[in-house]
Each structure stands twice: as structure tokens, then as C-alpha cells.
N, C-alpha and C. Protein backbone atom coordinates (compact mmCIF):
# COMPACT_ATOMS: atom_id res chain seq x y z
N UNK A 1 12.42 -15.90 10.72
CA UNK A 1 11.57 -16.73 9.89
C UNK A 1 10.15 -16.70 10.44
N UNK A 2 8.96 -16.93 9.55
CA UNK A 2 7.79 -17.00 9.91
C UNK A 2 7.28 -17.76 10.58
N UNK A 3 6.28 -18.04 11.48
CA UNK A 3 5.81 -19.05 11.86
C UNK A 3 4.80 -19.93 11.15
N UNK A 4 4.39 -20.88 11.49
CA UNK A 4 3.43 -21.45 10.15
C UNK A 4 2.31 -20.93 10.74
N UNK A 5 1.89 -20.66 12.14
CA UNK A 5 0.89 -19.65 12.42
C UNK A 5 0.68 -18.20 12.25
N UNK A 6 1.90 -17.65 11.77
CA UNK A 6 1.70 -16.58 11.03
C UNK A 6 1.44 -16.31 9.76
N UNK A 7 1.84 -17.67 9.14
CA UNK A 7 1.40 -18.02 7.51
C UNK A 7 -0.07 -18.28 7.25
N UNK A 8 -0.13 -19.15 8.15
CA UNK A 8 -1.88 -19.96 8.92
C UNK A 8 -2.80 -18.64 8.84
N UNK A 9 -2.84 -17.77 9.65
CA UNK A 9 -3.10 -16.29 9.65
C UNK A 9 -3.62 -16.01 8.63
N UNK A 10 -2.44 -15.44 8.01
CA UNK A 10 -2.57 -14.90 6.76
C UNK A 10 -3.27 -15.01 5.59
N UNK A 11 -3.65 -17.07 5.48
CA UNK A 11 -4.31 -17.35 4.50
C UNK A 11 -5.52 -17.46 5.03
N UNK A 12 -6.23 -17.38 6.37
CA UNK A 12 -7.78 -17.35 6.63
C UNK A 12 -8.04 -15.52 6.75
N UNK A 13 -7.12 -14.74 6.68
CA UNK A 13 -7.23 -13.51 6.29
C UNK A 13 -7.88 -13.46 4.73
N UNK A 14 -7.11 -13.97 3.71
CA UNK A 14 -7.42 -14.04 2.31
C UNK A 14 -8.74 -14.80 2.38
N UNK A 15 -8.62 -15.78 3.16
CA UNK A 15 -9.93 -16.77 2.54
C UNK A 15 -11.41 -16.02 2.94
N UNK A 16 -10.94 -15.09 4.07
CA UNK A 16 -12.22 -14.21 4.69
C UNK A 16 -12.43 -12.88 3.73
N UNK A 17 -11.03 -12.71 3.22
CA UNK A 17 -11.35 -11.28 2.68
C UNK A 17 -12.21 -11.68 0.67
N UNK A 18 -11.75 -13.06 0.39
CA UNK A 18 -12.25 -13.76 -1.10
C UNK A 18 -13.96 -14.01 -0.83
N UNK A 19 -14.13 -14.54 0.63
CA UNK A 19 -15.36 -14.86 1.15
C UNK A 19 -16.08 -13.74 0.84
N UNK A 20 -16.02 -12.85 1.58
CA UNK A 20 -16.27 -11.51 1.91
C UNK A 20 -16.53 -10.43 0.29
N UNK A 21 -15.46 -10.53 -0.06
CA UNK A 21 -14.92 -9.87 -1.25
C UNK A 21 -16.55 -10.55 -2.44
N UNK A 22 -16.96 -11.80 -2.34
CA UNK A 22 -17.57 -13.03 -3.58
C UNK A 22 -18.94 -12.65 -3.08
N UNK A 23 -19.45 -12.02 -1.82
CA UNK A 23 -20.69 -11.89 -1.22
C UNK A 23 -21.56 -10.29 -1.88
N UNK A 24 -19.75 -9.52 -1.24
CA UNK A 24 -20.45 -7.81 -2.18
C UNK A 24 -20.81 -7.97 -3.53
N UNK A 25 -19.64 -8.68 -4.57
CA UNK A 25 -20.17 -8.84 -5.71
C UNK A 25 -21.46 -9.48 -6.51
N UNK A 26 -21.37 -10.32 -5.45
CA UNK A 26 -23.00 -11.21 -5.71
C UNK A 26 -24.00 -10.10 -5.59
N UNK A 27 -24.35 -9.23 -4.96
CA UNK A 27 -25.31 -8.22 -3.86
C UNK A 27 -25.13 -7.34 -4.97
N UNK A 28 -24.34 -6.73 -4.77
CA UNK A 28 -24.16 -5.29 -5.86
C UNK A 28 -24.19 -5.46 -7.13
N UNK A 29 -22.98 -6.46 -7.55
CA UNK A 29 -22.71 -6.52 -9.08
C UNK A 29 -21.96 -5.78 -9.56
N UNK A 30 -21.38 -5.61 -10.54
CA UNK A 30 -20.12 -5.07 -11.43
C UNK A 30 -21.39 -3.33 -11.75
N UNK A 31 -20.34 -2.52 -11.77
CA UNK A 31 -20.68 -1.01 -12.74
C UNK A 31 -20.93 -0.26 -11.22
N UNK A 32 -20.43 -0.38 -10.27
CA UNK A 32 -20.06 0.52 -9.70
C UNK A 32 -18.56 1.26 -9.31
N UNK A 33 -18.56 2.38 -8.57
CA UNK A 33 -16.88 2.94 -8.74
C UNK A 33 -16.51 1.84 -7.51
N UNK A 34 -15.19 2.19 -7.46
CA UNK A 34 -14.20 1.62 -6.78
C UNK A 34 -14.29 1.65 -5.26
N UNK A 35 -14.90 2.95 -5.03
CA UNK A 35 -15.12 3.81 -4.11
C UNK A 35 -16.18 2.77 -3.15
N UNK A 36 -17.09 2.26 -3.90
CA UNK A 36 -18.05 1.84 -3.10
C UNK A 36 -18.01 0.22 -2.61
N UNK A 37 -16.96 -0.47 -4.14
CA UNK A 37 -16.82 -1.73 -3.22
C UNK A 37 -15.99 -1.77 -2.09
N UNK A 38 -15.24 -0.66 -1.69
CA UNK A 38 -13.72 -0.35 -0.86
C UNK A 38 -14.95 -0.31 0.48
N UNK A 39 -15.36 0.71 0.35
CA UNK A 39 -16.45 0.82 1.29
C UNK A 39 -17.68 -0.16 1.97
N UNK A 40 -17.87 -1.08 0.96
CA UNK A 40 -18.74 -2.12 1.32
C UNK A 40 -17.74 -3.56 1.77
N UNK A 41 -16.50 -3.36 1.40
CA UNK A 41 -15.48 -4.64 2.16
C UNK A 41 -15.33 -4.19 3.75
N UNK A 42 -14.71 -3.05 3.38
CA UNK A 42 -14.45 -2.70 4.77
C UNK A 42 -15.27 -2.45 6.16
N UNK A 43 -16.78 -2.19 5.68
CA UNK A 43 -18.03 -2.48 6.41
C UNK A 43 -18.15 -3.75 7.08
N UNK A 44 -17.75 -4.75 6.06
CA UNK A 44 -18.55 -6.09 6.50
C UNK A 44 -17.27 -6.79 7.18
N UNK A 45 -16.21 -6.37 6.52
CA UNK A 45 -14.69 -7.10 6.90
C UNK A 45 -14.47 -6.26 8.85
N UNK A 46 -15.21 -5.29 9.08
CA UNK A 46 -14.92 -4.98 10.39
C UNK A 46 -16.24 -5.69 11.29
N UNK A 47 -17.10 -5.50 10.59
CA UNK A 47 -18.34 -6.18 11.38
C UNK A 47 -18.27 -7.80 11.76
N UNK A 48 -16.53 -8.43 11.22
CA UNK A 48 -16.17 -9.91 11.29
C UNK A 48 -15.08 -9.71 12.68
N UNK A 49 -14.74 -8.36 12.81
CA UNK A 49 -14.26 -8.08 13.81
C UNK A 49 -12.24 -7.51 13.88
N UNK A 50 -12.40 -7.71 12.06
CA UNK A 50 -11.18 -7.59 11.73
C UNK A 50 -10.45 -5.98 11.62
N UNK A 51 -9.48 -6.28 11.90
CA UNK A 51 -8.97 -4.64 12.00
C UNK A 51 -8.26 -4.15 10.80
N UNK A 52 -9.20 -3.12 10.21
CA UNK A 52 -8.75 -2.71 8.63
C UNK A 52 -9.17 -1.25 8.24
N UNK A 53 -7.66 -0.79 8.04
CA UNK A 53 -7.60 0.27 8.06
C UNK A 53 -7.61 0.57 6.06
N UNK A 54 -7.91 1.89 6.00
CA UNK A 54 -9.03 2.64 4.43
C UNK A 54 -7.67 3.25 4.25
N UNK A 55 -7.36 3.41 2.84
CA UNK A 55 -6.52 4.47 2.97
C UNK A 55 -5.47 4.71 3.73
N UNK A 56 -4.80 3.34 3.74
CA UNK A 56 -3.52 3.75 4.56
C UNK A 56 -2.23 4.16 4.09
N UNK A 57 -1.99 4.80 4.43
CA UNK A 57 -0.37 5.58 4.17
C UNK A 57 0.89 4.44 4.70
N UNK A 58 1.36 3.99 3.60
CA UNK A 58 2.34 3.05 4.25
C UNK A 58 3.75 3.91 3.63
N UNK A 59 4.80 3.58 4.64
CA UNK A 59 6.18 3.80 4.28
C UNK A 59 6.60 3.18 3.04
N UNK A 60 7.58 4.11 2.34
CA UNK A 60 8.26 3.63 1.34
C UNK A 60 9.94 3.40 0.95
N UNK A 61 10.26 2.16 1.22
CA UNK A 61 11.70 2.64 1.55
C UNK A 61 12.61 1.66 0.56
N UNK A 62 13.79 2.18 0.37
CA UNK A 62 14.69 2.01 -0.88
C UNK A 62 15.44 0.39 -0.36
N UNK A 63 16.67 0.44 -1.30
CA UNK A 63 17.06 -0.82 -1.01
C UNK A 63 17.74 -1.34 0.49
N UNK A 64 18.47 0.00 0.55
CA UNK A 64 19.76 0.42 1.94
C UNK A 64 18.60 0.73 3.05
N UNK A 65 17.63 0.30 2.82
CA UNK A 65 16.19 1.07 4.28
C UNK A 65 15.97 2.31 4.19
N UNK A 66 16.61 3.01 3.26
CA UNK A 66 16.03 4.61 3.21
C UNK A 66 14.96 4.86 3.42
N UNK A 67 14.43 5.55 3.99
CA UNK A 67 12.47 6.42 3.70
C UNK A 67 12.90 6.98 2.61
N UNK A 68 11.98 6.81 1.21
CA UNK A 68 11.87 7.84 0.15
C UNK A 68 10.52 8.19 -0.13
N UNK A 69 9.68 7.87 0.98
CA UNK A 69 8.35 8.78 0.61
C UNK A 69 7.24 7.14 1.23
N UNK A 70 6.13 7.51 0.65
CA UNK A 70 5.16 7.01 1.05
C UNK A 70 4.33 6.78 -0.26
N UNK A 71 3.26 5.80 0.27
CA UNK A 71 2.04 5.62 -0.56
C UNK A 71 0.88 5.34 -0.31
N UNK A 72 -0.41 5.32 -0.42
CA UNK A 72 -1.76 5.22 -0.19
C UNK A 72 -2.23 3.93 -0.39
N UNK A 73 -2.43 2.46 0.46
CA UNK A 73 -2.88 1.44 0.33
C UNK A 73 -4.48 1.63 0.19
N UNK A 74 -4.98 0.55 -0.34
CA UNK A 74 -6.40 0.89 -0.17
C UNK A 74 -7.00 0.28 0.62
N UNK A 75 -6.62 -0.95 1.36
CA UNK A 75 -6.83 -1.57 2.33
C UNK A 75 -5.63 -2.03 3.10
N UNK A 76 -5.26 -1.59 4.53
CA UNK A 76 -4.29 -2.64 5.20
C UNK A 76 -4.62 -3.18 6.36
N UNK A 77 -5.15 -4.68 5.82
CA UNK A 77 -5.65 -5.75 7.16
C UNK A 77 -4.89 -6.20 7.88
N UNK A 78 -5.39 -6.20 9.22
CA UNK A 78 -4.62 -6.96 10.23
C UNK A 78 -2.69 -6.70 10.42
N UNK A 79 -2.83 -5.16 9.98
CA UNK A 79 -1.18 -4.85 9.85
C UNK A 79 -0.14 -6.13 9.13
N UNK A 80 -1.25 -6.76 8.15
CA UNK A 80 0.14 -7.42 7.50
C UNK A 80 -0.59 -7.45 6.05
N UNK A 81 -1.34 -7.26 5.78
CA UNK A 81 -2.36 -7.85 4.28
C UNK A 81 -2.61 -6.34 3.37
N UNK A 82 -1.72 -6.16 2.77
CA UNK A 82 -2.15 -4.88 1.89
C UNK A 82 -3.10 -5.48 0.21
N UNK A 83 -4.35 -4.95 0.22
CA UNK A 83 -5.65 -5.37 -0.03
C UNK A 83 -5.71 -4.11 -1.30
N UNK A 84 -5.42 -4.52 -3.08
CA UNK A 84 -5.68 -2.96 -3.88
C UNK A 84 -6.78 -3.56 -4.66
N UNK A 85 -8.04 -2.75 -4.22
CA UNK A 85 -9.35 -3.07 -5.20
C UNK A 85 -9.23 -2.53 -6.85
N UNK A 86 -9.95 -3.10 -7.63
CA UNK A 86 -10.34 -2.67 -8.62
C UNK A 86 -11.94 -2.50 -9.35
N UNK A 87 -12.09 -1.92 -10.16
CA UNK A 87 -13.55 -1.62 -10.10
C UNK A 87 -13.81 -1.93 -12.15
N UNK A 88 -12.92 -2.83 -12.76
CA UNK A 88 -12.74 -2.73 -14.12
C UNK A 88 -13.10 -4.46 -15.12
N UNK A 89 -13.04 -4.25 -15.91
CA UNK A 89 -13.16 -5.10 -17.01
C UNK A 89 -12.01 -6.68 -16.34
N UNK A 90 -11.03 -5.72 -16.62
CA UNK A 90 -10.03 -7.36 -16.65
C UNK A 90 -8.86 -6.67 -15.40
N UNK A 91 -8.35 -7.57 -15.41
CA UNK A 91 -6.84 -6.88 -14.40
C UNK A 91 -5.73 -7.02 -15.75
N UNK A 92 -5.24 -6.09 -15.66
CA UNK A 92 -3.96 -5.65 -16.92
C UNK A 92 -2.44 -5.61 -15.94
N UNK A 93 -1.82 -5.34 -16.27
CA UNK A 93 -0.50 -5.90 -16.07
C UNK A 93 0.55 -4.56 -15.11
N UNK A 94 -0.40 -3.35 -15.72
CA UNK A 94 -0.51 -2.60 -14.54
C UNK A 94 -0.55 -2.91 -13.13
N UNK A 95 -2.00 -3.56 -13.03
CA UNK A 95 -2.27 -3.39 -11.89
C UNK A 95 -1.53 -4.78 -10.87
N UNK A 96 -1.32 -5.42 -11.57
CA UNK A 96 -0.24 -6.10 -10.74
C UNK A 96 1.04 -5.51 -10.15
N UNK A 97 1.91 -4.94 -11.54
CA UNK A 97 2.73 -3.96 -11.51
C UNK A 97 3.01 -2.75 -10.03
N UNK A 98 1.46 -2.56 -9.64
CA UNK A 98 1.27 -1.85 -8.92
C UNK A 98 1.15 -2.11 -7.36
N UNK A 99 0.69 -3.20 -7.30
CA UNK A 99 0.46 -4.23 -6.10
C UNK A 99 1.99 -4.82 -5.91
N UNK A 100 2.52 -5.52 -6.64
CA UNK A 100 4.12 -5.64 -6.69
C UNK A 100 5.01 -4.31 -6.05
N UNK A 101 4.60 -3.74 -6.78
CA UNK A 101 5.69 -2.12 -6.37
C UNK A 101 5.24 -1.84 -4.96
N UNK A 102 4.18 -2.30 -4.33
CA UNK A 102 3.68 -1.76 -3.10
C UNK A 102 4.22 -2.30 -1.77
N UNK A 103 3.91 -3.98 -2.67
CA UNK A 103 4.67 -4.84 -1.61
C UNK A 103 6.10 -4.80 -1.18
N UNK A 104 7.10 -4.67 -2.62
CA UNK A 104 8.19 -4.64 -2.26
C UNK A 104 8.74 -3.24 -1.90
N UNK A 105 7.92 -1.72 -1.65
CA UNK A 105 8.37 -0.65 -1.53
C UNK A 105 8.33 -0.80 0.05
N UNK A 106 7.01 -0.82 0.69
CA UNK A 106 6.80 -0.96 1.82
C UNK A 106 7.23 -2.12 2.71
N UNK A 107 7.80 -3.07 2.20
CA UNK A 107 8.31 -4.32 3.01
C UNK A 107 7.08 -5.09 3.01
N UNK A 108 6.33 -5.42 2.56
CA UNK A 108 5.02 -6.07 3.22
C UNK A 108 4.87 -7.37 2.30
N UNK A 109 5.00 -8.28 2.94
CA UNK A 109 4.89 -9.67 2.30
C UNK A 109 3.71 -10.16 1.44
N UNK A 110 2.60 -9.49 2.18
CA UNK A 110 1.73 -10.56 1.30
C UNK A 110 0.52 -9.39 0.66
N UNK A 111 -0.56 -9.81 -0.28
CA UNK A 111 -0.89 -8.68 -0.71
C UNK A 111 -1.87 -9.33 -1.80
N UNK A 112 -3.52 -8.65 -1.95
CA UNK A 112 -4.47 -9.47 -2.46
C UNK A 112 -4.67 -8.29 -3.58
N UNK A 113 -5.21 -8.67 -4.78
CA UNK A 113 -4.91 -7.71 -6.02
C UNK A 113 -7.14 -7.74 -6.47
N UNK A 114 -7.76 -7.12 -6.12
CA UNK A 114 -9.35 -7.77 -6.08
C UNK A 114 -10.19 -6.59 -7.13
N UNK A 115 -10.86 -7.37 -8.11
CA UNK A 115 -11.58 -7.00 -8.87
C UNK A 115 -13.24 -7.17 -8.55
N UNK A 116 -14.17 -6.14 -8.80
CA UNK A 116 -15.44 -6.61 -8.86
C UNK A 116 -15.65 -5.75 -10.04
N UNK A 117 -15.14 -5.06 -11.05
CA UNK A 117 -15.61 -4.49 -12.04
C UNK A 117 -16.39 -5.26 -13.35
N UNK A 118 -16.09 -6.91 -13.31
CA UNK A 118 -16.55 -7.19 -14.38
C UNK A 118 -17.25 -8.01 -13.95
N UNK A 119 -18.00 -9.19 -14.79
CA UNK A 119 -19.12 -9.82 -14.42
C UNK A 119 -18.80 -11.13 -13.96
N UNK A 120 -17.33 -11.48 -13.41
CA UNK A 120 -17.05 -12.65 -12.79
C UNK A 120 -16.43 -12.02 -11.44
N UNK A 121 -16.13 -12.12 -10.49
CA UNK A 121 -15.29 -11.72 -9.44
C UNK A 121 -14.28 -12.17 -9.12
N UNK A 122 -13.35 -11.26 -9.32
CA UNK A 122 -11.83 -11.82 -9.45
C UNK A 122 -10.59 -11.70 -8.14
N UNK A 123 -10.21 -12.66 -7.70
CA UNK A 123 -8.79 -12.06 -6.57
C UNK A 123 -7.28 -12.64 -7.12
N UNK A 124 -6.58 -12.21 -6.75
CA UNK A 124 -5.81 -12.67 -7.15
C UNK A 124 -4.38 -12.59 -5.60
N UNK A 125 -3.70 -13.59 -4.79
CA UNK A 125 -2.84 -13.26 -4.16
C UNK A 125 -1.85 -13.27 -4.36
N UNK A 126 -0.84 -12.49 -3.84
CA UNK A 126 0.59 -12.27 -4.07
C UNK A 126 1.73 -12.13 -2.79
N UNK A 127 2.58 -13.12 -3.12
CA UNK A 127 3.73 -12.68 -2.12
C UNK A 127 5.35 -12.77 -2.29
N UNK A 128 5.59 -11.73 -1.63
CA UNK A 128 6.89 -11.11 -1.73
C UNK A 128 7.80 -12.18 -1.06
N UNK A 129 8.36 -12.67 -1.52
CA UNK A 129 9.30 -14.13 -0.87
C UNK A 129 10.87 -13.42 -0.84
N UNK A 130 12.22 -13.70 0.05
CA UNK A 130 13.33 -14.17 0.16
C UNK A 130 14.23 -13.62 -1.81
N UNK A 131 13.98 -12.44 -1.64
CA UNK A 131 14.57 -12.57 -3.08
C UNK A 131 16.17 -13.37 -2.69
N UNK A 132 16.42 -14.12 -4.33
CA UNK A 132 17.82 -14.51 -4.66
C UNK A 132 18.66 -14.07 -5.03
N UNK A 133 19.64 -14.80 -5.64
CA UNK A 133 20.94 -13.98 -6.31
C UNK A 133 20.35 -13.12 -7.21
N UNK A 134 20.70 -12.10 -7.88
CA UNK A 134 20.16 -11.25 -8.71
C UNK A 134 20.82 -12.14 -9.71
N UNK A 135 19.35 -11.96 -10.86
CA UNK A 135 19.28 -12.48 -12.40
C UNK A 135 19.29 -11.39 -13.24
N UNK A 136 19.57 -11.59 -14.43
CA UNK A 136 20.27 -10.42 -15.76
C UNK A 136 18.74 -10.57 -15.62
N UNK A 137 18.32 -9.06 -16.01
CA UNK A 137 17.29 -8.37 -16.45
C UNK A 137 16.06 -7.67 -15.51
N UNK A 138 15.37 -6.35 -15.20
CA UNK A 138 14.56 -6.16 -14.56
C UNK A 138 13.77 -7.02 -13.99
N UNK A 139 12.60 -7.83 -14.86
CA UNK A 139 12.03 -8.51 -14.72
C UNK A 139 12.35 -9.79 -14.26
N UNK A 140 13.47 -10.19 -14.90
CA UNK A 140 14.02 -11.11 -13.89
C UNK A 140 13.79 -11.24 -12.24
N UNK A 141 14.51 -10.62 -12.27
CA UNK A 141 14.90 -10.28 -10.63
C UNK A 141 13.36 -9.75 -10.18
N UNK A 142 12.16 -8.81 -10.46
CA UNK A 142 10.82 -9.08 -10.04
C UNK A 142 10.41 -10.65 -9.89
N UNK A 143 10.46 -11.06 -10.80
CA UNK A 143 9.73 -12.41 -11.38
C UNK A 143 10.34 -13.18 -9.81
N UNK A 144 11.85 -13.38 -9.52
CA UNK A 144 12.83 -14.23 -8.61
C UNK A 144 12.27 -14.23 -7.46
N UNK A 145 12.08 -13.09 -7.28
CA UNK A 145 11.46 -12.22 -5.80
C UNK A 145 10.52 -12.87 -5.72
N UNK A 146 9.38 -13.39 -6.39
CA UNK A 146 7.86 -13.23 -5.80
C UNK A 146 7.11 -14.68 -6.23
N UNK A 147 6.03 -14.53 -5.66
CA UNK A 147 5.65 -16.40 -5.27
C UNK A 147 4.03 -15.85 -5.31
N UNK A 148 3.65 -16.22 -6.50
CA UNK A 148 2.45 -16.23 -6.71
C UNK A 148 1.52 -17.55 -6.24
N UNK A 149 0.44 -16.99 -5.19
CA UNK A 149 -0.41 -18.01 -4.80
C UNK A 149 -1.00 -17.85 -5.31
N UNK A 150 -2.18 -19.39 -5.52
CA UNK A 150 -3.47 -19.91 -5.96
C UNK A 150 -4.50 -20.22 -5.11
N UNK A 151 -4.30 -20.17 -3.30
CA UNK A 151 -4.83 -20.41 -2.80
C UNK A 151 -4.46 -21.99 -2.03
N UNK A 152 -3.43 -22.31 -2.57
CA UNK A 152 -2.66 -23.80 -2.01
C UNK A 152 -1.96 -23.35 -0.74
N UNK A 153 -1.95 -23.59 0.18
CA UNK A 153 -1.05 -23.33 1.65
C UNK A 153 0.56 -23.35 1.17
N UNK A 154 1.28 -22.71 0.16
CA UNK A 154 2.61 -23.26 0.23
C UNK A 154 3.10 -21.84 -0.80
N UNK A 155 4.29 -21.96 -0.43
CA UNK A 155 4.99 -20.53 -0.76
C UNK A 155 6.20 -20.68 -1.46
């Protein structure tokens, strides 16, 4: 089980990376690629002293712990915070979709979904909780699994 200082952690991770994340967008503004807000987080998010790796290759493994391959994070902070920017209009259902599939491929609990493409600046956090008994239907059983934060300390 977690500690509440490892939970504690985790959410002044988010609150630094929303901080952080609300400053580039102010500065820059929406209509650039993806490429460059990735680049301008990770500038300022190391100059805070935090350790965050670009492009990380995380393991991908099945239900039984198999390795079945890998995938390309776009940010992984502090070896626990997998961080997928976006550079677009709205967040679509995809890109949750995608942040979901990441968390629960790689084991990784918690996981920030961040937009600067449009003219509000958007985050959104997510975490992979204790799935339950399995429920009739795909989505079900996604939906069971996972514990969408708002930014409230509670899971």
C-alpha cells in the first residue's frame, strides 16, 4: 500500500507540473507544435530541480506480467508521473483513451493528460486505482479501474 507521503508527492508533482504547465501557456500561447511546449516544460520543470525524463520508453506488459513491447511517454517525472502533452483545440476521447492505455500497460498509477493547443489551458489528472471484480462490458471494467482526479487530495 501507498504511503500518504507518496500520495503527498505525487500531488505537489501535479500541482508543480499545472503551475508550470499555466506559466508556458501564458508566455507562448496556443498555435504552436507539441514539440515545443514538451520542450519548454521540461526546461523549466528541471530548472525546479525535478527529474524528468523526454521521451521515455516505458515497458509494456500484459495481464500475467508478460513484456509485450514498449511505448514512448512524453514525459516521465520523478519515475512515477507519466505526463502526455497536447498541442490541440479540445481533448477528444482519444486522447484520454491513450493516457489510460499507458497507465494501465506500463503499471504506472498516476498520469497528467495536458493541453496548451487552445486558448484556455487545460490538465487533466488520472489514476489507475485497485481494479475490482470484473463488470460485463469493456468499458466497464476501464471505467472500475480508474479514479479520476480534480485536484481534491483523495482517490
Amino acid at each position: 500500500m501507498k504511503t500518504n507521503t507518496t500520495k503527498d508527492r505525487v500531488f505537489q508533482l501535479c500541482d508543480l507540473v499545472r503551475e508550470t504547465g499555466y506559466a508556458i501557456h501564458r508566455y507562448h500561447g496556443p498555435g504552436h507544435l507539441e514539440k515545443v511546449y514538451e520542450a519548454a516544460l521540461v526546461h523549466r520543470l528541471r530548472k525546479l530541480g525535478l527529474k524528468v525524463e523526454q521521451q521515455k520508453s516505458l515497458t509494456v506488459y500484459d495481464e500475467d506480467g508478460t513484456i509485450v513491447g514498449e511505448y514512448i511517454a512524453d514525459l516521465f517525472i520523478e519515475d512515477q508521473l507519466i505526463v502526455e502533452l497536447k498541442a490541440t483545440r479540445i481533448f477528444v476521447d482519444e486522447h484520454v483513451a491513450q493516457l489510460l492505455g499507458h497507465l494501465r500497460a506500463a503499471r504506472i498509477e498516476h498520469g497528467l493528460l495536458v493541453n496548451f493547443g487552445s486558448a484556455r489551458f487545460a490538465i487533466k489528472k488520472y489514476a489507475m486505482c485497485e481494479p475490482g471484480p470484473p463488470r460485463a462490458g469493456f468499458l466497464s471494467s476501464i471505467f472500475a479501474s480508474l479514479c479520476v482526479l480534480c485536484g481534491h487530495p483523495q482517490c
